[in-house]
N, C-alpha and C. Protein backbone atom coordinates (compact mmCIF):
# COMPACT_ATOMS: atom_id res chain seq x y z
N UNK A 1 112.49 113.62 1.71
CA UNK A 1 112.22 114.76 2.54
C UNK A 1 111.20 115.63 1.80
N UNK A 2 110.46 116.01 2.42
CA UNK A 2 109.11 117.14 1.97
C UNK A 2 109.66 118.32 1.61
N UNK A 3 109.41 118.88 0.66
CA UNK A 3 109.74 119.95 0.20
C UNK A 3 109.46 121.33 1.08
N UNK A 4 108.50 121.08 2.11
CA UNK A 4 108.80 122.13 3.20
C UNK A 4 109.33 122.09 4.18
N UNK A 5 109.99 120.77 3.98
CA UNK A 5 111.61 120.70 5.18
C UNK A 5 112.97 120.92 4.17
N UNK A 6 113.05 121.98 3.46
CA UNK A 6 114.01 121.90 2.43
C UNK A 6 114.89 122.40 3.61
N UNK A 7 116.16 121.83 3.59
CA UNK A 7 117.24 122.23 4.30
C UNK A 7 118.04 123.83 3.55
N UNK A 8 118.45 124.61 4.64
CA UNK A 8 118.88 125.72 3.87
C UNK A 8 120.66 125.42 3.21
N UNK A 9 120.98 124.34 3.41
CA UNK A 9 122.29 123.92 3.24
C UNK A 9 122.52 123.70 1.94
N UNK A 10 121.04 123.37 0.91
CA UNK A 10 121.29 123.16 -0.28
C UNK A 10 120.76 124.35 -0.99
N UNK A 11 121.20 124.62 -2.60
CA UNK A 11 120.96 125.22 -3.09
C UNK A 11 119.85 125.31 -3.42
N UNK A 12 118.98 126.32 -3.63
CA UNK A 12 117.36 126.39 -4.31
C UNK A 12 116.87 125.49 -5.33
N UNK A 13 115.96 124.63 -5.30
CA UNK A 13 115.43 124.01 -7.14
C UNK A 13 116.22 124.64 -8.14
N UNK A 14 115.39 126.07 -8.04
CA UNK A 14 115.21 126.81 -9.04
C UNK A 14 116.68 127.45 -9.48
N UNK A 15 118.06 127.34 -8.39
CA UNK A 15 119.25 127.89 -9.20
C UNK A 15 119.96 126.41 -9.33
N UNK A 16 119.53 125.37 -8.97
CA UNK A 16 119.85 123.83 -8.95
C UNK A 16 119.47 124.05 -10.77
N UNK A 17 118.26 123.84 -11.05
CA UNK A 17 117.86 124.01 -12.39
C UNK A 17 118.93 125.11 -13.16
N UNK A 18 119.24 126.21 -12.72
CA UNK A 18 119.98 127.22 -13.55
C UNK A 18 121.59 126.28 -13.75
N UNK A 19 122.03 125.87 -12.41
CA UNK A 19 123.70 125.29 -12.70
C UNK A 19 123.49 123.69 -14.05
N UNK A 20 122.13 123.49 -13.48
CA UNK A 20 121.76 122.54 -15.04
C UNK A 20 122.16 123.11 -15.82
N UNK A 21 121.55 124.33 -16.40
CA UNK A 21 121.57 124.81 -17.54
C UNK A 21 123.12 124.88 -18.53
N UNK A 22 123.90 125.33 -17.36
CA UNK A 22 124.75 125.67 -17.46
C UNK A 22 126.07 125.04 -17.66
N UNK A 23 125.85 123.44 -17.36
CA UNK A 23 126.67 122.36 -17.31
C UNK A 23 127.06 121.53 -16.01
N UNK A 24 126.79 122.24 -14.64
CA UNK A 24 126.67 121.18 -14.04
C UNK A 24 126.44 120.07 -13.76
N UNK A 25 127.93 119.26 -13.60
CA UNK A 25 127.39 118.05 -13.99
C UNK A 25 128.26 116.99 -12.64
N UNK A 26 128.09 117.44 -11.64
CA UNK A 26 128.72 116.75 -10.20
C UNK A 26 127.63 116.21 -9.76
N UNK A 27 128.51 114.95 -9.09
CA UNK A 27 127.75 114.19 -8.32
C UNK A 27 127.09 114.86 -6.98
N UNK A 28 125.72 114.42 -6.60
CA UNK A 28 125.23 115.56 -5.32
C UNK A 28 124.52 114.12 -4.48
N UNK A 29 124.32 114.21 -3.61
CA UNK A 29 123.55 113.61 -2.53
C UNK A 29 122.45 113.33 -2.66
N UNK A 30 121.81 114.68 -3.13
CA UNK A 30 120.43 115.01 -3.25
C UNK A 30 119.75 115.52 -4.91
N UNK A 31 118.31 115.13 -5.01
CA UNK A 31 117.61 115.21 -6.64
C UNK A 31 116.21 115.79 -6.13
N UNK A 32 115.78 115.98 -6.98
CA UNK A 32 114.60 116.42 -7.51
C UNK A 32 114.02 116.31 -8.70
N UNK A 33 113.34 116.15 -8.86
CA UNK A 33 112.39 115.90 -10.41
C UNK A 33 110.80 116.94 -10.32
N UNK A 34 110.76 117.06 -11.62
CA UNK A 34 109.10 118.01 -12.02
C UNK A 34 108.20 117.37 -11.42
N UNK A 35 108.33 116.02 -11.12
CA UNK A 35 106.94 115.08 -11.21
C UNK A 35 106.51 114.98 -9.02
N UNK A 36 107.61 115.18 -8.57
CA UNK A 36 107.31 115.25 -7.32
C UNK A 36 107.46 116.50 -6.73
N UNK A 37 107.27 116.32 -5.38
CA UNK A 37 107.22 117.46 -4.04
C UNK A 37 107.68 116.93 -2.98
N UNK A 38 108.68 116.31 -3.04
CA UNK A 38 110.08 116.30 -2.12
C UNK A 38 111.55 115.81 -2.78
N UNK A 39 112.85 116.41 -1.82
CA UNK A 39 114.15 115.82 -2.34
C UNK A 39 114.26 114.44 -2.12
N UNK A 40 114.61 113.98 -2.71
CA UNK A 40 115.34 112.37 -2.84
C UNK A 40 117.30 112.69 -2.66
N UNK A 41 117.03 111.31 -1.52
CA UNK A 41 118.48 111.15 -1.23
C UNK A 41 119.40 110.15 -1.98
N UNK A 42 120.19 110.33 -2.32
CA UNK A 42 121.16 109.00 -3.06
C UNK A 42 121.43 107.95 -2.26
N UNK A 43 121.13 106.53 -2.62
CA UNK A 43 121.40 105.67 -1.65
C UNK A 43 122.49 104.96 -2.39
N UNK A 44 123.22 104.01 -1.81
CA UNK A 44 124.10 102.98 -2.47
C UNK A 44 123.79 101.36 -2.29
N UNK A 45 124.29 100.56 -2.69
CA UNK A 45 123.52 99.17 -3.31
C UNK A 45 122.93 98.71 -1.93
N UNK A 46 123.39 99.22 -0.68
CA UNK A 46 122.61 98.53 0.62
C UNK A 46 121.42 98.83 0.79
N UNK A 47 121.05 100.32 -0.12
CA UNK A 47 119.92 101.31 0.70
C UNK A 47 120.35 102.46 2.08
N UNK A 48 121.75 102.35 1.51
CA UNK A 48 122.04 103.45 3.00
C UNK A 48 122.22 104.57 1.77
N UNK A 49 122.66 105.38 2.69
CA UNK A 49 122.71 107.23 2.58
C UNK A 49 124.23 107.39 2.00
N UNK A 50 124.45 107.85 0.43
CA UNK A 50 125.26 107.78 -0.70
C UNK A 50 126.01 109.19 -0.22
N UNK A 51 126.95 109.47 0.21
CA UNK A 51 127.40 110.94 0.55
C UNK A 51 127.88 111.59 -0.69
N UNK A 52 128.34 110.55 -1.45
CA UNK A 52 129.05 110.38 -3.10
C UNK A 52 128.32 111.14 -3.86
N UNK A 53 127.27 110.09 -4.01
CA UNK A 53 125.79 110.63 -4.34
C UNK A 53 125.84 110.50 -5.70
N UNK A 54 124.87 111.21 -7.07
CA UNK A 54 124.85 110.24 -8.17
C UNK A 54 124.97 112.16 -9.01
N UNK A 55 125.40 111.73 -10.28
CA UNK A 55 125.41 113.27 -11.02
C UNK A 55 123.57 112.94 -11.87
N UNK A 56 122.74 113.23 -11.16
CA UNK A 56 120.81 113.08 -11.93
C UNK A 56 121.39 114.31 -13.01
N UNK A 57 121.70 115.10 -13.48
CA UNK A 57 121.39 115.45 -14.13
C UNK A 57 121.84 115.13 -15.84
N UNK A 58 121.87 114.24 -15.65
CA UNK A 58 122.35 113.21 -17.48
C UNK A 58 120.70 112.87 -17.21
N UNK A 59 119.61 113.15 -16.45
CA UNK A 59 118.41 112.65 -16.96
C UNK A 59 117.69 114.11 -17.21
N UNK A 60 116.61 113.47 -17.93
CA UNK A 60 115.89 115.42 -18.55
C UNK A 60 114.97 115.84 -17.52
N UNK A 61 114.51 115.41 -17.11
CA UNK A 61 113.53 116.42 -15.94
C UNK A 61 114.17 115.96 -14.46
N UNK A 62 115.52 115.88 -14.37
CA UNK A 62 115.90 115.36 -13.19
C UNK A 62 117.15 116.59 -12.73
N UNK A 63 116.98 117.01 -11.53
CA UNK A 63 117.95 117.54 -10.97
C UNK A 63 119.17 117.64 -9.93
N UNK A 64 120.35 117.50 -9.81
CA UNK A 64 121.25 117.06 -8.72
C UNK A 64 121.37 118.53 -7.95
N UNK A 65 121.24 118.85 -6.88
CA UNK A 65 120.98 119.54 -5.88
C UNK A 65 122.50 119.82 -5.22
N UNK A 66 122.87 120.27 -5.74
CA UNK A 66 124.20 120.54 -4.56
C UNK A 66 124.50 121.41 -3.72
N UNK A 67 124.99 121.66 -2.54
CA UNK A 67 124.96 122.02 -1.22
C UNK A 67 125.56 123.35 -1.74
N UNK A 68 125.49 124.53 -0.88
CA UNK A 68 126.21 125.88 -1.56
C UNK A 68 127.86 125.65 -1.75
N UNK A 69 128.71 124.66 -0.89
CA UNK A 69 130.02 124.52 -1.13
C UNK A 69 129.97 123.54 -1.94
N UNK A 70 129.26 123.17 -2.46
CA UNK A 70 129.28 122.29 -4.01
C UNK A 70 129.39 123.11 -4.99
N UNK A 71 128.44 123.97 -5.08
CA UNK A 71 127.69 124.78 -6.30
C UNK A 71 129.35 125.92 -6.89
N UNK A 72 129.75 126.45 -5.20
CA UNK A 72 130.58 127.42 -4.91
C UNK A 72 132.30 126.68 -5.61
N UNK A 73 132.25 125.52 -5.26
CA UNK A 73 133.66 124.33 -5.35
C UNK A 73 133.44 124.18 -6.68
N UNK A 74 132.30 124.49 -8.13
CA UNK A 74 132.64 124.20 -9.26
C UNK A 74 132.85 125.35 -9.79
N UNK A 75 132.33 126.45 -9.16
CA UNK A 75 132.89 127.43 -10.05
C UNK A 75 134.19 127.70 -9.57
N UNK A 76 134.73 127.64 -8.63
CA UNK A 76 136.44 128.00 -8.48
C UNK A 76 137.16 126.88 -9.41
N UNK A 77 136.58 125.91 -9.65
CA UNK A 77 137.33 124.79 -10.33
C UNK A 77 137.35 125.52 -11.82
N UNK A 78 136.19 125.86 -12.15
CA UNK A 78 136.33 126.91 -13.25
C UNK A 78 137.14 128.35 -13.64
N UNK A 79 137.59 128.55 -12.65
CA UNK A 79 138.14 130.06 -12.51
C UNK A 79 137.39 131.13 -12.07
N UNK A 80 136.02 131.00 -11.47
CA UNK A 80 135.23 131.63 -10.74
C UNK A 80 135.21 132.01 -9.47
N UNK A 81 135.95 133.02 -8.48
CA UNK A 81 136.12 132.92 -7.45
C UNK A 81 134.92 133.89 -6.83
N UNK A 82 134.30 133.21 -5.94
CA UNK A 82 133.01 134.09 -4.92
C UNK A 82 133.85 134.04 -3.33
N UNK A 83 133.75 135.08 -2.96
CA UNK A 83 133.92 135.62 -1.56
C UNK A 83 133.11 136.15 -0.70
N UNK A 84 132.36 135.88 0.49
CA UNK A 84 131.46 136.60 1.39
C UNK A 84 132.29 137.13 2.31
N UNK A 85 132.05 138.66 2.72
CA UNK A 85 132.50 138.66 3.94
C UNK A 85 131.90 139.28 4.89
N UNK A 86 131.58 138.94 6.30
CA UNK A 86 130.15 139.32 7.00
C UNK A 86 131.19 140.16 8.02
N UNK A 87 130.33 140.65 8.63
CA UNK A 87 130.59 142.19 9.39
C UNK A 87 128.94 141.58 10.61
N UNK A 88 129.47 142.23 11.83
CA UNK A 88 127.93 142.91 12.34
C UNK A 88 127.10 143.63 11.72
N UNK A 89 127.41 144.53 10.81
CA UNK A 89 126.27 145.19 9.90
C UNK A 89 125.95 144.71 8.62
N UNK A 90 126.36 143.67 7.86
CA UNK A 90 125.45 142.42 7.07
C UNK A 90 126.58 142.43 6.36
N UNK A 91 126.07 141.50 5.19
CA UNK A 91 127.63 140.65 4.23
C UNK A 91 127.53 141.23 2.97
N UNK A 92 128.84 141.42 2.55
CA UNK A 92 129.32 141.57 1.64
C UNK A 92 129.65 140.53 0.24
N UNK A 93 129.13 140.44 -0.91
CA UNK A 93 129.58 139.20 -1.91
C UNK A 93 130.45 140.22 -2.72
N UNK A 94 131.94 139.34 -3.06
CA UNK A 94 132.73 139.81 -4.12
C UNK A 94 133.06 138.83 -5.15
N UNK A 95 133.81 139.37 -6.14
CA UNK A 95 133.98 137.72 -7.18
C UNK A 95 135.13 138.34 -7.61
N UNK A 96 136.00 137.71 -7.89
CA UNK A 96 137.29 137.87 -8.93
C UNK A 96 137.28 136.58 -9.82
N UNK A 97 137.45 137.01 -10.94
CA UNK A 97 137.62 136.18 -12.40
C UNK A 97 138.77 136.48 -13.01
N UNK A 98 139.71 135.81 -12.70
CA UNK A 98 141.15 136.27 -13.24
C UNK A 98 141.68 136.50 -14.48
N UNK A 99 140.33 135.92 -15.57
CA UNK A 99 141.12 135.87 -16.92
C UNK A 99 139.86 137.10 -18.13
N UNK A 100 138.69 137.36 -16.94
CA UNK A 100 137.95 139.15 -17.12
C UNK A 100 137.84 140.25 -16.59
N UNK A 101 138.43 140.97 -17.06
CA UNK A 101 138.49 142.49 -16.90
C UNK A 101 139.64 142.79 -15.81
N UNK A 102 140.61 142.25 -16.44
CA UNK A 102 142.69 142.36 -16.29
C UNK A 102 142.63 141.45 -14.40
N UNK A 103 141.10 140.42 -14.14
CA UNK A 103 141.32 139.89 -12.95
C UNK A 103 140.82 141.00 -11.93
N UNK A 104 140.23 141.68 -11.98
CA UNK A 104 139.36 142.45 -11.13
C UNK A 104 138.55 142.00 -10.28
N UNK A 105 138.53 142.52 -9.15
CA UNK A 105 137.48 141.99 -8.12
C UNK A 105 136.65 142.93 -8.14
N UNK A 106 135.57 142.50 -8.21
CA UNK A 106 134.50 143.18 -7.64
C UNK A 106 133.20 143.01 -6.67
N UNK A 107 133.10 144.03 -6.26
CA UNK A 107 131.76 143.87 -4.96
C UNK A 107 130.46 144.04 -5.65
N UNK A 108 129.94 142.49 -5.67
CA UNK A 108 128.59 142.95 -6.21
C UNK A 108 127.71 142.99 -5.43
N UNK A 109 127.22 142.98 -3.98
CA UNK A 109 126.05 143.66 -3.50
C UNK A 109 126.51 143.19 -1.77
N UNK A 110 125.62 143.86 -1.31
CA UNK A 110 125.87 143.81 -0.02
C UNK A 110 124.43 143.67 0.20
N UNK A 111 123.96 142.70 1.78
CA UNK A 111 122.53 142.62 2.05
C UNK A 111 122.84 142.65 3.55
N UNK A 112 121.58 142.11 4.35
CA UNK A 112 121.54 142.20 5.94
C UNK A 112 122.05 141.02 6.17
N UNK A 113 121.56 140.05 5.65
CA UNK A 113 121.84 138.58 6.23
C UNK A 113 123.19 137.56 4.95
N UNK A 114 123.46 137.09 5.82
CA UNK A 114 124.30 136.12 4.92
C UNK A 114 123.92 134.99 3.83
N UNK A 115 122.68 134.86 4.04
CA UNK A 115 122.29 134.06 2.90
C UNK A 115 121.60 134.63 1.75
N UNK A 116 121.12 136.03 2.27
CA UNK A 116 120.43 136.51 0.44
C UNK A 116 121.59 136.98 -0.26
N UNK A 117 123.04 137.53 0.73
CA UNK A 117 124.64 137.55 0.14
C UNK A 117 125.17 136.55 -0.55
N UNK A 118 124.74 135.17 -0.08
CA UNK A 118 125.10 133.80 -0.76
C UNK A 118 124.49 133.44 -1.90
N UNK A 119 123.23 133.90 -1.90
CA UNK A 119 122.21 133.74 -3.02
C UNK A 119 122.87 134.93 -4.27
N UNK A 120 122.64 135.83 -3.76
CA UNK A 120 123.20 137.13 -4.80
C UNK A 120 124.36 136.79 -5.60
N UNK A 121 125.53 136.26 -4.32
CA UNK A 121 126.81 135.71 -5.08
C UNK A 121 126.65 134.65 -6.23
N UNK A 122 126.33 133.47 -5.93
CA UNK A 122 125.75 132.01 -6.80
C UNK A 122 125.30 132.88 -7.79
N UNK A 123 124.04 133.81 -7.75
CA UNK A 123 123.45 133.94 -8.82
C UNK A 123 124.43 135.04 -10.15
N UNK A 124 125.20 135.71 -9.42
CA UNK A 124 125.89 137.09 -10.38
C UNK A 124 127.22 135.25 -10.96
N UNK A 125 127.66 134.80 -10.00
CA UNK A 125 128.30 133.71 -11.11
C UNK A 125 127.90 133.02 -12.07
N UNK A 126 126.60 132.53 -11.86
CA UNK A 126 125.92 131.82 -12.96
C UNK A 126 125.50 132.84 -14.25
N UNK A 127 125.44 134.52 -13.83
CA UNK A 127 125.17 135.43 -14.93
C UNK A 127 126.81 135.46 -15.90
N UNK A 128 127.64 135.40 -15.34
CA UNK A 128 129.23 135.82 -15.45
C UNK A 128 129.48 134.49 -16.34
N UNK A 129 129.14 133.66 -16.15
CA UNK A 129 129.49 131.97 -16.57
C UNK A 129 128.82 132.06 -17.93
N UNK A 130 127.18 132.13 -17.64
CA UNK A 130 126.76 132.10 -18.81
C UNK A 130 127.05 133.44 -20.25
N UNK A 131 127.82 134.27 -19.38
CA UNK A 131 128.26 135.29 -20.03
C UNK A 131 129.51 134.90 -21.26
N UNK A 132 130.02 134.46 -20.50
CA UNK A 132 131.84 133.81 -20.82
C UNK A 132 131.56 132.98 -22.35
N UNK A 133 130.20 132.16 -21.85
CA UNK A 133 130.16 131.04 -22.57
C UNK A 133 129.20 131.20 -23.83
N UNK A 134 128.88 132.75 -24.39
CA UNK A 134 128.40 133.13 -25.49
C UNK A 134 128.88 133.40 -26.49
């Protein structure tokens, strides 16, 4: 797929690259690499469409792309909990981390639309994660 048919279902390159950083290491559907300008799909030994999909990132300029309930499903596996909650007047992102700051929830930003709320959320976890892990 061309990189200007990026589906909004998956996470950005560029925070795909950050959950790299960070240890993501699940199997995804979908890759990317430096060297091209479109996603690649996982196939399995027939050449069909891998839903399984492969963990690319055990390679160095290779990235596994996972869908926002991918990205969202490893950090709760971690103890990272993200919450949206949308209203007619735009969404809300909260996070509770049960084992910082006595398990506190907090509201970290509110926007118009639900996906720069989704983006905001992903991204304050990946700050919180890489926080933990200093």
């Amino acid at each position: 797929m061309k990189i200007e048919q990026y589906p909004t279902w998956l996470v950005p390159l560029e925070i795909a690259k950050e959950l790299k950083e960070i240890g993501f290491n699940e199997p995804c559907p979908f890759s990317m690499d430096n060297y091209w300008s479109f996603v690649d799909c996982s196939k399995d030994g027939n050449g069909f469409f891998d839903l399984e999909g492969k963990n690319y990132n055990i390679y160095k300029d290779v990235y596994s792309i996972p869908t926002w309930e991918q990205a969202l499903a490893w950090f709760r596996a971690k103890g990272y909990y993200g919450n949206l909650e949308a209203t007619g007047k735009g969404t809300s992102a909260y996070i509770y981390v049960p084992f910082l700051d006595q398990g506190t929830s907090w509201d970290i930003g509110y926007k118009e639309s639900y996906e720069e709320s989704r983006e905001t959320l992903l991204l304050k976890l990946i700050d919180l994660y890489k926080a933990a892990k200093q």
